[in-house]
C-alpha atoms as a PDB file:
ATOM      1  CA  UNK A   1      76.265 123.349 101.309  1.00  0.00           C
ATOM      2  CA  UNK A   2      77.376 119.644 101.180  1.00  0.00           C
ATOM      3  CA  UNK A   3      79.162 118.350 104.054  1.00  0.00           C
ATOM      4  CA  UNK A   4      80.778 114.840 104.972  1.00  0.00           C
ATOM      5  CA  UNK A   5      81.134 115.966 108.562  1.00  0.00           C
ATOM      6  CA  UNK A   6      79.417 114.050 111.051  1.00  0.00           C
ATOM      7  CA  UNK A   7      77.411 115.569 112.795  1.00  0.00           C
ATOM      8  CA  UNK A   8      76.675 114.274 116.965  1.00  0.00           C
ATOM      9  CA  UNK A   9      74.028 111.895 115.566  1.00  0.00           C
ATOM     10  CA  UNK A  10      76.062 109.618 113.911  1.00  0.00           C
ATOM     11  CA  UNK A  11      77.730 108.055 117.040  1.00  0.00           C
ATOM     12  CA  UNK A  12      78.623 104.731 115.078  1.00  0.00           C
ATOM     13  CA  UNK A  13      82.675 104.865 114.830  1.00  0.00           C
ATOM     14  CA  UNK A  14      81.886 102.534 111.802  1.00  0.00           C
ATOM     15  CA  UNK A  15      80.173 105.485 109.606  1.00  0.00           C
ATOM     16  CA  UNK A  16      82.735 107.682 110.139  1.00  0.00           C
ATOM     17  CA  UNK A  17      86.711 108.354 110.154  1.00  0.00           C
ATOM     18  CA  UNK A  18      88.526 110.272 112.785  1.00  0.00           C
ATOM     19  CA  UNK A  19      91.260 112.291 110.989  1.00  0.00           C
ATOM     20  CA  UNK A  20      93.179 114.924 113.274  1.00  0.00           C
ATOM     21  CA  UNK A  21      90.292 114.728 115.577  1.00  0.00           C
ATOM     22  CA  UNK A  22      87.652 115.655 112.637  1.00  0.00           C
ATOM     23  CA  UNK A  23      85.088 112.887 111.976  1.00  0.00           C
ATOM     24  CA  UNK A  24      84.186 112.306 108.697  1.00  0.00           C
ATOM     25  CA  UNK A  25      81.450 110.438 107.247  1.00  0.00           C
ATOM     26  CA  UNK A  26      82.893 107.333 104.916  1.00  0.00           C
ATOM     27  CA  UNK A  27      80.301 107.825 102.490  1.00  0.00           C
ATOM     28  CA  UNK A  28      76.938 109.819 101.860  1.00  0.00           C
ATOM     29  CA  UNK A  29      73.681 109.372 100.144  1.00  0.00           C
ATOM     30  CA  UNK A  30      71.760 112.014  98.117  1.00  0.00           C
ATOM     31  CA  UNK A  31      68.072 111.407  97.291  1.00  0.00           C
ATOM     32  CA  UNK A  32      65.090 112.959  96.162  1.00  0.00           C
ATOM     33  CA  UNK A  33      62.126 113.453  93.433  1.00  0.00           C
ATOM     34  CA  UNK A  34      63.183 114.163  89.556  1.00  0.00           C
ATOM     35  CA  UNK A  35      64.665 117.351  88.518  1.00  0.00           C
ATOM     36  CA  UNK A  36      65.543 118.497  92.361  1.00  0.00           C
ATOM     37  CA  UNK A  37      68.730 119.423  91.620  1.00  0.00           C
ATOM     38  CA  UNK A  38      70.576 115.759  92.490  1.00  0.00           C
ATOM     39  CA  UNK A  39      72.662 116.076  88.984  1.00  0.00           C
ATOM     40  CA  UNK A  40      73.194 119.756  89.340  1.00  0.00           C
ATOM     41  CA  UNK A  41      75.150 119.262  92.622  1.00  0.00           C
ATOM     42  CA  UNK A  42      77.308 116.724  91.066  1.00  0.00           C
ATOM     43  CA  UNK A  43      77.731 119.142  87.719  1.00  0.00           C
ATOM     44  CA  UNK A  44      78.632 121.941  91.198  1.00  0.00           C
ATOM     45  CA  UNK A  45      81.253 119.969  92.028  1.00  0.00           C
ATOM     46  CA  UNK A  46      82.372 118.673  88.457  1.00  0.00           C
ATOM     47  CA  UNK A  47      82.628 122.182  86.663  1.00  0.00           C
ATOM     48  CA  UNK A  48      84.685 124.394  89.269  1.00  0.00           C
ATOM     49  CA  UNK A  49      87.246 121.161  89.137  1.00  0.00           C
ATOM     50  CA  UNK A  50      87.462 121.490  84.914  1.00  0.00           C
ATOM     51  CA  UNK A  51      87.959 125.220  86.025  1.00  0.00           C
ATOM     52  CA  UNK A  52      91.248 124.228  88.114  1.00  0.00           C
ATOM     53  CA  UNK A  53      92.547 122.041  86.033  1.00  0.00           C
ATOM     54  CA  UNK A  54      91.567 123.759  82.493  1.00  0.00           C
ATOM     55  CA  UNK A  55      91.539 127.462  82.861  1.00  0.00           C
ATOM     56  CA  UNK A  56      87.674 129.121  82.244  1.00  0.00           C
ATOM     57  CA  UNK A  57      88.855 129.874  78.473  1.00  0.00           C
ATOM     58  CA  UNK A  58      88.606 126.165  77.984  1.00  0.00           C
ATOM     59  CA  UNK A  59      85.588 125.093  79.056  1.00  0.00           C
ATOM     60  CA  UNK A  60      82.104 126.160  78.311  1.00  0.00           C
ATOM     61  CA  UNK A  61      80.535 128.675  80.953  1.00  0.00           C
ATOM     62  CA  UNK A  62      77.732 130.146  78.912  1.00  0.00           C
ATOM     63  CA  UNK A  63      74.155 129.494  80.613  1.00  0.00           C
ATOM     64  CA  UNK A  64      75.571 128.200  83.908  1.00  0.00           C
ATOM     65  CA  UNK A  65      73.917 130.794  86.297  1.00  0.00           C
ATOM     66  CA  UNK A  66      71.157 130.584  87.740  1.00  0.00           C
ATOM     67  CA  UNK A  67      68.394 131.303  84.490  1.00  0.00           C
ATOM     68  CA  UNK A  68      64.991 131.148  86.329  1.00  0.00           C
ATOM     69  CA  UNK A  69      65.711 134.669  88.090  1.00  0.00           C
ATOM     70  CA  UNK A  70      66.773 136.929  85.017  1.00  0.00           C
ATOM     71  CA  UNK A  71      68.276 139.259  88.257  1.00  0.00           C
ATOM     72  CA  UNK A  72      70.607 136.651  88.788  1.00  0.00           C
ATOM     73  CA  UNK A  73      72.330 137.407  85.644  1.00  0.00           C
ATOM     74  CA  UNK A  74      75.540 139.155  87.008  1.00  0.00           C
ATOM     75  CA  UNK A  75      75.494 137.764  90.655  1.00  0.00           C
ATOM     76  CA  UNK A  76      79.198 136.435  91.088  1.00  0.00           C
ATOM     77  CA  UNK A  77      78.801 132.387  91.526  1.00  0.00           C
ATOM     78  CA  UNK A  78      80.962 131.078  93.970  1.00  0.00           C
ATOM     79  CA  UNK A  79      82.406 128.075  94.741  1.00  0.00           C
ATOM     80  CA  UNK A  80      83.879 127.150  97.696  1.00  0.00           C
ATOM     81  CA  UNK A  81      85.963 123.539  99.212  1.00  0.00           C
ATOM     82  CA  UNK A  82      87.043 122.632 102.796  1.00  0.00           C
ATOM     83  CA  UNK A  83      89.487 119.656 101.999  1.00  0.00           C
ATOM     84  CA  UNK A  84      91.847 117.294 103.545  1.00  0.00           C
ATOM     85  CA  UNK A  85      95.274 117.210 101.052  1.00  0.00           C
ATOM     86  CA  UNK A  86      98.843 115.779 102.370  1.00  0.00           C
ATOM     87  CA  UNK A  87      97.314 116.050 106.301  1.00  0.00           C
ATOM     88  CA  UNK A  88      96.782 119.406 105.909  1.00  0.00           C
ATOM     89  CA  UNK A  89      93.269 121.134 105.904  1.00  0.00           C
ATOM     90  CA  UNK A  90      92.596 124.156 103.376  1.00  0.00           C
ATOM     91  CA  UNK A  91      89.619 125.925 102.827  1.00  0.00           C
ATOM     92  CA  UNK A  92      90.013 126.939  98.958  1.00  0.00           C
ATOM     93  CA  UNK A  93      87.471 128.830  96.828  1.00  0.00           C
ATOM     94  CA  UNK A  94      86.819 131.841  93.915  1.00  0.00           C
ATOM     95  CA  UNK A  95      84.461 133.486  92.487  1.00  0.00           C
ATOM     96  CA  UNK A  96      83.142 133.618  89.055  1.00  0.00           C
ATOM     97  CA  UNK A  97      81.402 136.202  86.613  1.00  0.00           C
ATOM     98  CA  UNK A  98      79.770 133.616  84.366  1.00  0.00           C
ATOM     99  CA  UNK A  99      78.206 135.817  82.124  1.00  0.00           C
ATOM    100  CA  UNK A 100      81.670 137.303  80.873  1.00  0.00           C
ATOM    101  CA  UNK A 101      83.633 134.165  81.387  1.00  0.00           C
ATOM    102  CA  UNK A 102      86.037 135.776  84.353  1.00  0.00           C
ATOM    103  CA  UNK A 103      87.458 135.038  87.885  1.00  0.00           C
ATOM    104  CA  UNK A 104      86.726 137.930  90.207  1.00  0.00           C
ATOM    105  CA  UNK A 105      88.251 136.360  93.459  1.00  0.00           C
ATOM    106  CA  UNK A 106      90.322 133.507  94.723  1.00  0.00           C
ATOM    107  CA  UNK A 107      91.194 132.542  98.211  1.00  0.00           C
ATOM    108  CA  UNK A 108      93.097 129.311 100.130  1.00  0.00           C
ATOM    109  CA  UNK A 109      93.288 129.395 103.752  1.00  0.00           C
ATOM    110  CA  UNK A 110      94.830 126.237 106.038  1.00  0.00           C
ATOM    111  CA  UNK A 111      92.483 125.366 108.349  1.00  0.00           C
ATOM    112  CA  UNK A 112      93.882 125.110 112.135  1.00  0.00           C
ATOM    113  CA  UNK A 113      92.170 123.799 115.165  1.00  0.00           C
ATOM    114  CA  UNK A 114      91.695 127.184 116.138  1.00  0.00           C
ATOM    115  CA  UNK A 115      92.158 129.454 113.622  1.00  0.00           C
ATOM    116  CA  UNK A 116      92.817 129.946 109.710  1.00  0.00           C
ATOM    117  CA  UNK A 117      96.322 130.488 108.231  1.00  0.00           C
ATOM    118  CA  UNK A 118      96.052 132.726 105.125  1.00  0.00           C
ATOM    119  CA  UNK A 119      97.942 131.557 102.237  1.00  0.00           C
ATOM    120  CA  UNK A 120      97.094 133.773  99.578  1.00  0.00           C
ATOM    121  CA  UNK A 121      94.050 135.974  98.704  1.00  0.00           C
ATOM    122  CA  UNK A 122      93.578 136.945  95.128  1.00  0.00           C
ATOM    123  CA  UNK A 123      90.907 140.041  93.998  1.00  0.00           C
ATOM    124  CA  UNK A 124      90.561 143.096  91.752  1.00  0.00           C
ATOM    125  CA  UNK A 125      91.964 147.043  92.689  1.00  0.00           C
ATOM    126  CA  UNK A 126      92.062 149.182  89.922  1.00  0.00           C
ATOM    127  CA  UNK A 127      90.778 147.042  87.261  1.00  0.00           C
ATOM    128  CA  UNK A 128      93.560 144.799  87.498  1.00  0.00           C
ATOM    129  CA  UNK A 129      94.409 141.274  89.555  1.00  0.00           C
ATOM    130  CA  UNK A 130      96.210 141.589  93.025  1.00  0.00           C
ATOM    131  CA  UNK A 131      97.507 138.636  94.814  1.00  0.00           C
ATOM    132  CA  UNK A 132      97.934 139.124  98.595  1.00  0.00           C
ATOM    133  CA  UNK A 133     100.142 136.070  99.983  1.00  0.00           C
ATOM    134  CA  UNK A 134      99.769 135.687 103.335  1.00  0.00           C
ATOM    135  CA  UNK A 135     103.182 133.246 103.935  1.00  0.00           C
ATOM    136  CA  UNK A 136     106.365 134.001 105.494  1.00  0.00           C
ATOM    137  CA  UNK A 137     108.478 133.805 102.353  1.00  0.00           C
ATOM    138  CA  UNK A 138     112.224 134.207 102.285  1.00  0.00           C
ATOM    139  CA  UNK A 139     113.460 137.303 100.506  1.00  0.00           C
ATOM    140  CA  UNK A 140     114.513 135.227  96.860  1.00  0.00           C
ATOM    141  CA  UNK A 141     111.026 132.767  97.198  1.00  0.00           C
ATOM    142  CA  UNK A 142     109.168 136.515  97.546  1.00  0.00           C
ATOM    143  CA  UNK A 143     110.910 137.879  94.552  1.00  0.00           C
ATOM    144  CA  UNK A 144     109.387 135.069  92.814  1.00  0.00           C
ATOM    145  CA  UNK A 145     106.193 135.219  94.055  1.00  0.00           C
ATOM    146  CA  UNK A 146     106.482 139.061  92.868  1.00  0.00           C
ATOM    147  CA  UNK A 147     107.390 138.084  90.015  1.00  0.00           C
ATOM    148  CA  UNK A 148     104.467 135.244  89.185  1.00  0.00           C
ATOM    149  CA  UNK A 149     101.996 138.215  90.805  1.00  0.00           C
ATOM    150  CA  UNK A 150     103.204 140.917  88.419  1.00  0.00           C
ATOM    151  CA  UNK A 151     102.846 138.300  85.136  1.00  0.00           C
ATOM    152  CA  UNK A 152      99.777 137.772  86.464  1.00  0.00           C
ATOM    153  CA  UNK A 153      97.843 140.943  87.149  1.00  0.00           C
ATOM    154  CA  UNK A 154      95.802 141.204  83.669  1.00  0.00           C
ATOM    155  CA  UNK A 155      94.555 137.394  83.901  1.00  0.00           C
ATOM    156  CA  UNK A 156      90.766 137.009  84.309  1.00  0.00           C
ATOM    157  CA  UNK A 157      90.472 133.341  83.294  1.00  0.00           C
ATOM    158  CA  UNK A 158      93.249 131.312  85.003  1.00  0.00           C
ATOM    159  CA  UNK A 159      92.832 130.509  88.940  1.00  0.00           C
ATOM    160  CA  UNK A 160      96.020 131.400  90.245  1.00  0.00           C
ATOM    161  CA  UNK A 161      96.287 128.297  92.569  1.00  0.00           C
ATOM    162  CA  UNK A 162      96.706 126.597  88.538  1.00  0.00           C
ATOM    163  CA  UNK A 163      99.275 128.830  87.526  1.00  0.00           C
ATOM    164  CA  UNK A 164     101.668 128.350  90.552  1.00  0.00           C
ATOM    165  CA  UNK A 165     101.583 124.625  89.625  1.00  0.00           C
ATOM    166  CA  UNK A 166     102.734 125.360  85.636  1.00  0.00           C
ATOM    167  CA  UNK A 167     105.622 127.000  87.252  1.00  0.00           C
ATOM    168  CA  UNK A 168     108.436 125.196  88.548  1.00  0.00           C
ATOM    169  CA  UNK A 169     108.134 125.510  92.325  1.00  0.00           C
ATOM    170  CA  UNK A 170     109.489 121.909  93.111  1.00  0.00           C
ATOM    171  CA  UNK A 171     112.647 123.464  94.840  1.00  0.00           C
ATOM    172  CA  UNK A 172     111.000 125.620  97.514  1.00  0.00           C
ATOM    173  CA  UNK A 173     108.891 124.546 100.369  1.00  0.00           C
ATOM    174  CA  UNK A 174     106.693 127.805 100.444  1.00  0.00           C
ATOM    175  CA  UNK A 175     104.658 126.269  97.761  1.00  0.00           C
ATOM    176  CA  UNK A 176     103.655 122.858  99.304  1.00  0.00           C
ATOM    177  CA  UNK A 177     100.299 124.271 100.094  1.00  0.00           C
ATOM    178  CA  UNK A 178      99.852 124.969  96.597  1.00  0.00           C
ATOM    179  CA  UNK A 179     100.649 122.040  95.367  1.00  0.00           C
ATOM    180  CA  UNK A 180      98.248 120.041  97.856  1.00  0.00           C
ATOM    181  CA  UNK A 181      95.781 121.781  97.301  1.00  0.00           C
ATOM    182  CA  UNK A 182      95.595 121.619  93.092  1.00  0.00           C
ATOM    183  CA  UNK A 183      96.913 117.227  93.805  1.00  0.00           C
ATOM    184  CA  UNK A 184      93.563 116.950  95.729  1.00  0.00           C
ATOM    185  CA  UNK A 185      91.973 118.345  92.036  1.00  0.00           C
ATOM    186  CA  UNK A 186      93.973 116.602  89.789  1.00  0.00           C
ATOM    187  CA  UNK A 187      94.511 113.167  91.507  1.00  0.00           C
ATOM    188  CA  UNK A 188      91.846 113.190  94.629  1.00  0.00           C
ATOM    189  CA  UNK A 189      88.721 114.398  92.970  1.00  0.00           C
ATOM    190  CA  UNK A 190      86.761 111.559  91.188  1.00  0.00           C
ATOM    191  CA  UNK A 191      83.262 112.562  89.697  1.00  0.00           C
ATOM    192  CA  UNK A 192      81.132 110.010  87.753  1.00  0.00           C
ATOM    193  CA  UNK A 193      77.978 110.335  85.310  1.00  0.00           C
ATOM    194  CA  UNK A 194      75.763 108.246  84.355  1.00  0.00           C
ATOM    195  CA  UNK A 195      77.872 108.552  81.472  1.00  0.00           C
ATOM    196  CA  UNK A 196      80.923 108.237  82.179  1.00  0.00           C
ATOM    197  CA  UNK A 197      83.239 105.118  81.355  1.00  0.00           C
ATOM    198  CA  UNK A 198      84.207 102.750  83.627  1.00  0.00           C
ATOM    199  CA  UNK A 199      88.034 102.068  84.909  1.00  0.00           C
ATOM    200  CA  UNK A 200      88.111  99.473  86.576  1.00  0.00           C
ATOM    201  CA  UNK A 201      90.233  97.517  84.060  1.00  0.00           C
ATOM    202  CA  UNK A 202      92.709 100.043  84.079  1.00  0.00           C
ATOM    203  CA  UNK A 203      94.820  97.443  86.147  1.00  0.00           C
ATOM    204  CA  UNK A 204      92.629  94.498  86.753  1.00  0.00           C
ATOM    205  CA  UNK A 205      93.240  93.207  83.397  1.00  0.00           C
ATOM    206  CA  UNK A 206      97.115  93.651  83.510  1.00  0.00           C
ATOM    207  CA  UNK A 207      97.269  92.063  87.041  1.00  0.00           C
ATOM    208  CA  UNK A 208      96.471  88.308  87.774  1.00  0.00           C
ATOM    209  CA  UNK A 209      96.123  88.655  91.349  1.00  0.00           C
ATOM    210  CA  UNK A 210      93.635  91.353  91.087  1.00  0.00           C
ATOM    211  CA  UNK A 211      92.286  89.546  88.332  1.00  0.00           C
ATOM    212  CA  UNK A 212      91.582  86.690  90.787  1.00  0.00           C
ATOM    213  CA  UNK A 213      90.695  88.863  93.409  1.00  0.00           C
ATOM    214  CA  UNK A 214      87.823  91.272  91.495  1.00  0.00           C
ATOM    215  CA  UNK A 215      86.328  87.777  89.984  1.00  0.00           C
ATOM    216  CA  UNK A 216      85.455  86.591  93.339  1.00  0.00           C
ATOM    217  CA  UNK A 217      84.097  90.136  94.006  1.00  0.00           C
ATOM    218  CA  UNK A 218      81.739  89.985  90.751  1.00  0.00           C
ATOM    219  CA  UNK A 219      81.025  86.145  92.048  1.00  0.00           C
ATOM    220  CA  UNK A 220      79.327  87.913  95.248  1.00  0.00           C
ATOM    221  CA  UNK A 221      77.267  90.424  92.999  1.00  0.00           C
ATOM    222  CA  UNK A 222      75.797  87.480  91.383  1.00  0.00           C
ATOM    223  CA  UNK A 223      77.054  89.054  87.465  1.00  0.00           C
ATOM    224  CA  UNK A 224      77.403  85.771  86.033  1.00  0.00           C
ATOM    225  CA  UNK A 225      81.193  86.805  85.299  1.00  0.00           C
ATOM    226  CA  UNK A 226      83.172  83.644  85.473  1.00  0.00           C
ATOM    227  CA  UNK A 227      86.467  85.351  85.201  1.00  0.00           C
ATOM    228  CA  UNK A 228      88.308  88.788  83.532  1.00  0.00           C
ATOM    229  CA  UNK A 229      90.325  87.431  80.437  1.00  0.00           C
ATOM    230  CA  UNK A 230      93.169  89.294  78.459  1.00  0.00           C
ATOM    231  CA  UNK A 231      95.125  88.905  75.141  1.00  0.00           C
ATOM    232  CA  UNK A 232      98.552  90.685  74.402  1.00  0.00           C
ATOM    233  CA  UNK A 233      98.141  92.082  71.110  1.00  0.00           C
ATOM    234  CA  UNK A 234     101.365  92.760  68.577  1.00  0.00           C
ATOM    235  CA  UNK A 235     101.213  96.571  68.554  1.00  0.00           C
ATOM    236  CA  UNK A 236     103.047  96.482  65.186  1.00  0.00           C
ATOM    237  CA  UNK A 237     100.073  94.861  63.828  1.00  0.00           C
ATOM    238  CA  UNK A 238      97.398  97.186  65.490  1.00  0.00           C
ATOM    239  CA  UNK A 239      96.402  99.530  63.545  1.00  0.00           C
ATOM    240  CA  UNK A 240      93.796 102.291  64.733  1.00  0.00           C
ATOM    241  CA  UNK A 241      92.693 106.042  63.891  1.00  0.00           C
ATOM    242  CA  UNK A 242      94.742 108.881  64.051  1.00  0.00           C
ATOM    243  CA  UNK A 243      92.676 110.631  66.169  1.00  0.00           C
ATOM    244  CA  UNK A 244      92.714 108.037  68.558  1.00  0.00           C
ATOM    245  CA  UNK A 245      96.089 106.999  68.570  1.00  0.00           C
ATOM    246  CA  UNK A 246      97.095 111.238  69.554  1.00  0.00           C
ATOM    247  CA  UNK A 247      94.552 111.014  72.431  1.00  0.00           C
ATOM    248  CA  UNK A 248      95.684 107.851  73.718  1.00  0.00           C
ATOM    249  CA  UNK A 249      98.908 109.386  73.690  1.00  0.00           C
ATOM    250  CA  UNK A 250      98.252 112.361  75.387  1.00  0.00           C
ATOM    251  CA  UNK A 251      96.540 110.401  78.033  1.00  0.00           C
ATOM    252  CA  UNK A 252      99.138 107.520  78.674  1.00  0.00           C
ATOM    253  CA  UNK A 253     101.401 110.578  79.538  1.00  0.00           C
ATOM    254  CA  UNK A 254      99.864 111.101  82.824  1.00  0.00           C
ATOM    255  CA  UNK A 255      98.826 107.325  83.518  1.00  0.00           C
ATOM    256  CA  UNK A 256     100.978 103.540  83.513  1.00  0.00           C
ATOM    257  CA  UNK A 257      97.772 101.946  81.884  1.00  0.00           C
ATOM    258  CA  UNK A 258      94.595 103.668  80.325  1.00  0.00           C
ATOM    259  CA  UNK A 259      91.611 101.766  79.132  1.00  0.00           C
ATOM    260  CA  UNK A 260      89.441 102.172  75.678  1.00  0.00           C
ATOM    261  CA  UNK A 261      87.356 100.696  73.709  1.00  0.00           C
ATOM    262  CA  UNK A 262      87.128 100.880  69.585  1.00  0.00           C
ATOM    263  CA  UNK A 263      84.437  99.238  67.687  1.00  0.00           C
ATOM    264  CA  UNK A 264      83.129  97.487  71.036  1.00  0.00           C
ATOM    265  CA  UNK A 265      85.822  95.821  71.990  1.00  0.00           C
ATOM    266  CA  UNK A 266      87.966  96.933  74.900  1.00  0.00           C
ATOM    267  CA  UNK A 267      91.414  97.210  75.203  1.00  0.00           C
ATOM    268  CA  UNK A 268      94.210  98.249  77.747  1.00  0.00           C
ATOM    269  CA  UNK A 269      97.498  99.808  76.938  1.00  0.00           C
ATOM    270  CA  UNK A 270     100.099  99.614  79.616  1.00  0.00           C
ATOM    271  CA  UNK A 271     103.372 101.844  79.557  1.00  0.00           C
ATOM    272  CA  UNK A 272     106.483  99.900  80.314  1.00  0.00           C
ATOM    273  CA  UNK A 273     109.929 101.179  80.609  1.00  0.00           C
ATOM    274  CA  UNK A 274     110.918 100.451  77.673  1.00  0.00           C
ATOM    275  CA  UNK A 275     107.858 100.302  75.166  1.00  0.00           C
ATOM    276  CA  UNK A 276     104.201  99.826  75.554  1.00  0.00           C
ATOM    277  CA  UNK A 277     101.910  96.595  75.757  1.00  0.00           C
ATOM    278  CA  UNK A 278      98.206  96.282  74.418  1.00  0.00           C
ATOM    279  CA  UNK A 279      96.000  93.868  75.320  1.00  0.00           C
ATOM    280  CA  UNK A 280      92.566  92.776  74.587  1.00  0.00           C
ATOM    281  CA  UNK A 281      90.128  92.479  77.603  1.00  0.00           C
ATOM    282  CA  UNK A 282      87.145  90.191  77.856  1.00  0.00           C
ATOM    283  CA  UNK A 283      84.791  89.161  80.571  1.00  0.00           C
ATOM    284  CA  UNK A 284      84.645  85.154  80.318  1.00  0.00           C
ATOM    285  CA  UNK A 285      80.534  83.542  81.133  1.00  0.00           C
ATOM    286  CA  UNK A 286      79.872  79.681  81.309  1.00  0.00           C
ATOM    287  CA  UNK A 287      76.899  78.696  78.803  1.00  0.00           C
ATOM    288  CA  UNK A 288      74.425  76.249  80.099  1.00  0.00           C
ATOM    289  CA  UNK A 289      76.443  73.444  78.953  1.00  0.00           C
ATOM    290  CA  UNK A 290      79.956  74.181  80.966  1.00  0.00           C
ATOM    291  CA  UNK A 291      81.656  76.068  77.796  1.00  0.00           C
ATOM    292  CA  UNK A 292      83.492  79.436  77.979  1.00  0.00           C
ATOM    293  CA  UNK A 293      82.408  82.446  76.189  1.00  0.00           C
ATOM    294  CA  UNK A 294      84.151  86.095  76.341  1.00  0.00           C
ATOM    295  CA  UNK A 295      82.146  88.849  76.387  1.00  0.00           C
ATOM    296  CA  UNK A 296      83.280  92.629  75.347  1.00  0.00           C
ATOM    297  CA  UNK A 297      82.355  94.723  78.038  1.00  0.00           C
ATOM    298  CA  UNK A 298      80.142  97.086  76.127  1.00  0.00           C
ATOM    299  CA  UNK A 299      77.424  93.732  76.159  1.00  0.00           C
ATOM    300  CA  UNK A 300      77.629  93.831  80.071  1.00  0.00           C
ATOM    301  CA  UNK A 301      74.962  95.605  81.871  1.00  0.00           C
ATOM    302  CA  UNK A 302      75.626  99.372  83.356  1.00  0.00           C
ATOM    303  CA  UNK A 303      75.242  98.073  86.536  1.00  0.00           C
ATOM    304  CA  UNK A 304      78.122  95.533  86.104  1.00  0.00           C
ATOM    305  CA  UNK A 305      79.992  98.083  84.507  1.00  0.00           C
ATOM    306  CA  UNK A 306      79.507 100.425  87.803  1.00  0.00           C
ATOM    307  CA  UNK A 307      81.039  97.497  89.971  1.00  0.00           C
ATOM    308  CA  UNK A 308      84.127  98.003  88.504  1.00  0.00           C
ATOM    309  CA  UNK A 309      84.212 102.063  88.854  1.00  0.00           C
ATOM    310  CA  UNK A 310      83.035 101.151  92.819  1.00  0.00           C
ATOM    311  CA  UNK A 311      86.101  98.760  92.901  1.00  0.00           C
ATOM    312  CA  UNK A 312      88.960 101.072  91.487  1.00  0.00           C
ATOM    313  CA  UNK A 313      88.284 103.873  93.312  1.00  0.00           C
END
């Protein structure tokens, strides 16, 4: 278990935040030898989020139990979240059969100051899925929950929580909870590898002030970064993969301004109302004699390139 409560040691008010009388630790530090299981808690955390957000027919689930104890081969794996989503408190979790690529249980509770409120409780009877929901629903929301429930019964590798939010539930109250809880996935949930790529550009580069702002930050960090430059780019004239070009599309659907990079040099593309805006993005040094010169950001170091993941998030 991993847990950002603070505990009665931590008396400094400036290592933790009080939220509804809970006091939570502003940040946490994992450390130990090589190959103690640091990355796989991070991967713990990472995977059961792809779940939620992908279904467990889309992602790959093969070899994910626990392989050192061949016993362990069809021990459910379950994961489990206590959260803080739209002031509200859930506990939300299910459990897995990794070895045939299926959700045995599901669960979301609220959590109350002194007691749990049951929202909905998913398991098998019969071979098939049941969903208990443990709301007060008006007669026409329960016919639709019915409804979603009976639709439901014979899927073994979509959370439920996931489905509710395909659906459109916008115009009933009964499913804030819901929709809290999968936000705090979607929106709330950040995980970075060593891997991944930085976003700190995302805006930065489209926003003088910030631009200003972050440059001073980097000044601090002694990066040698004199200041964030950017180049608007005639997108009639830019001319990149197909491939590319569908996934930035797909992605600019769900974000104003996504960052990438092609052939080392980075770029941002901005949505606006009425069309979109590409620009080139450099990091400006001063040579020895006084003179500008832009870097890409591929040629910065990693840890330059983690400042500006610690600064967007």
């Amino acid at each position: 278990m991993f847990s950002l409560v603070a505990n009665k040691e931590r008396r400094k008010k400036s290592h933790y935040k009080s939220v509804q009388g809970v006091n939570i630790l502003k940040s946490s530090i994992i450390y130990g030898a090589n190959a103690s299981g640091k990355s796989n808690l991070i991967k713990a955390i990472y995977f059961p989020q792809q779940v939620v957000l992908k279904g467990l027919d889309r992602i790959d689930s093969s070899n994910r139990h626990f392989r050192l104890d061949e016993n362990r081969i069809n021990t459910p794996t379950i994961f489990n979240f206590e959260i803080k989503s739209n002031n509200k408190f859930y506990s939300y979790g299910f459990a897995l059969q990794l070895n045939k690529s299926i959700i045995i249980e599901e669960w979301l509770y609220e959590i109350g100051e002194k007691k749990e409120r049951k929202i909905f409780e998913r398991f098998i009877e019969d071979g098939e899925h049941k969903i208990e929901i443990g709301l007060k629903l008006r007669k026409t929301v329960k016919i639709r929950f019915d409804v979603y429930s009976i639709d439901f019964k014979n899927s073994n590798t979509i959370l439920f929580l996931s489905e509710i939010n395909r659906k459109s539930i916008d115009d009933f109250p009964e499913a804030i909870d819901f929709k809290n809880v999968y936000d705090w996935f979607e929106n709330k949930l950040t995980v970075l590898f060593p891997i991944t790529k930085y976003a700190g550009l995302n805006f930065i580069g489209d926003d003088n002030t910030m631009s200003n702002v972050f440059s001073e930050f980097l000044d601090i960090f002694q990066t040698g970064i004199n200041n964030i430059t950017s180049e608007e780019i005639n997108i009639e004239q830019f001319d990149i993969p197909k491939e590319i070009k569908d996934d930035l599309v797909e992605k600019i659907k769900k974000e104003k301004t996504i960052f990438f990079g092609i052939n080392g040099i980075t770029y941002s593309l901005k949505k606006t109302k009425d069309n979109y805006k590409i620009k080139k993005i450099g990091l400006e040094h001063l040579s020895n004699n006084g003179s500008k010169i832009v870097f890409d950001f591929d040629n910065e170091s990693d840890g330059t390139q983690r400042l500006f993941d610690k600064f967007a998030l």
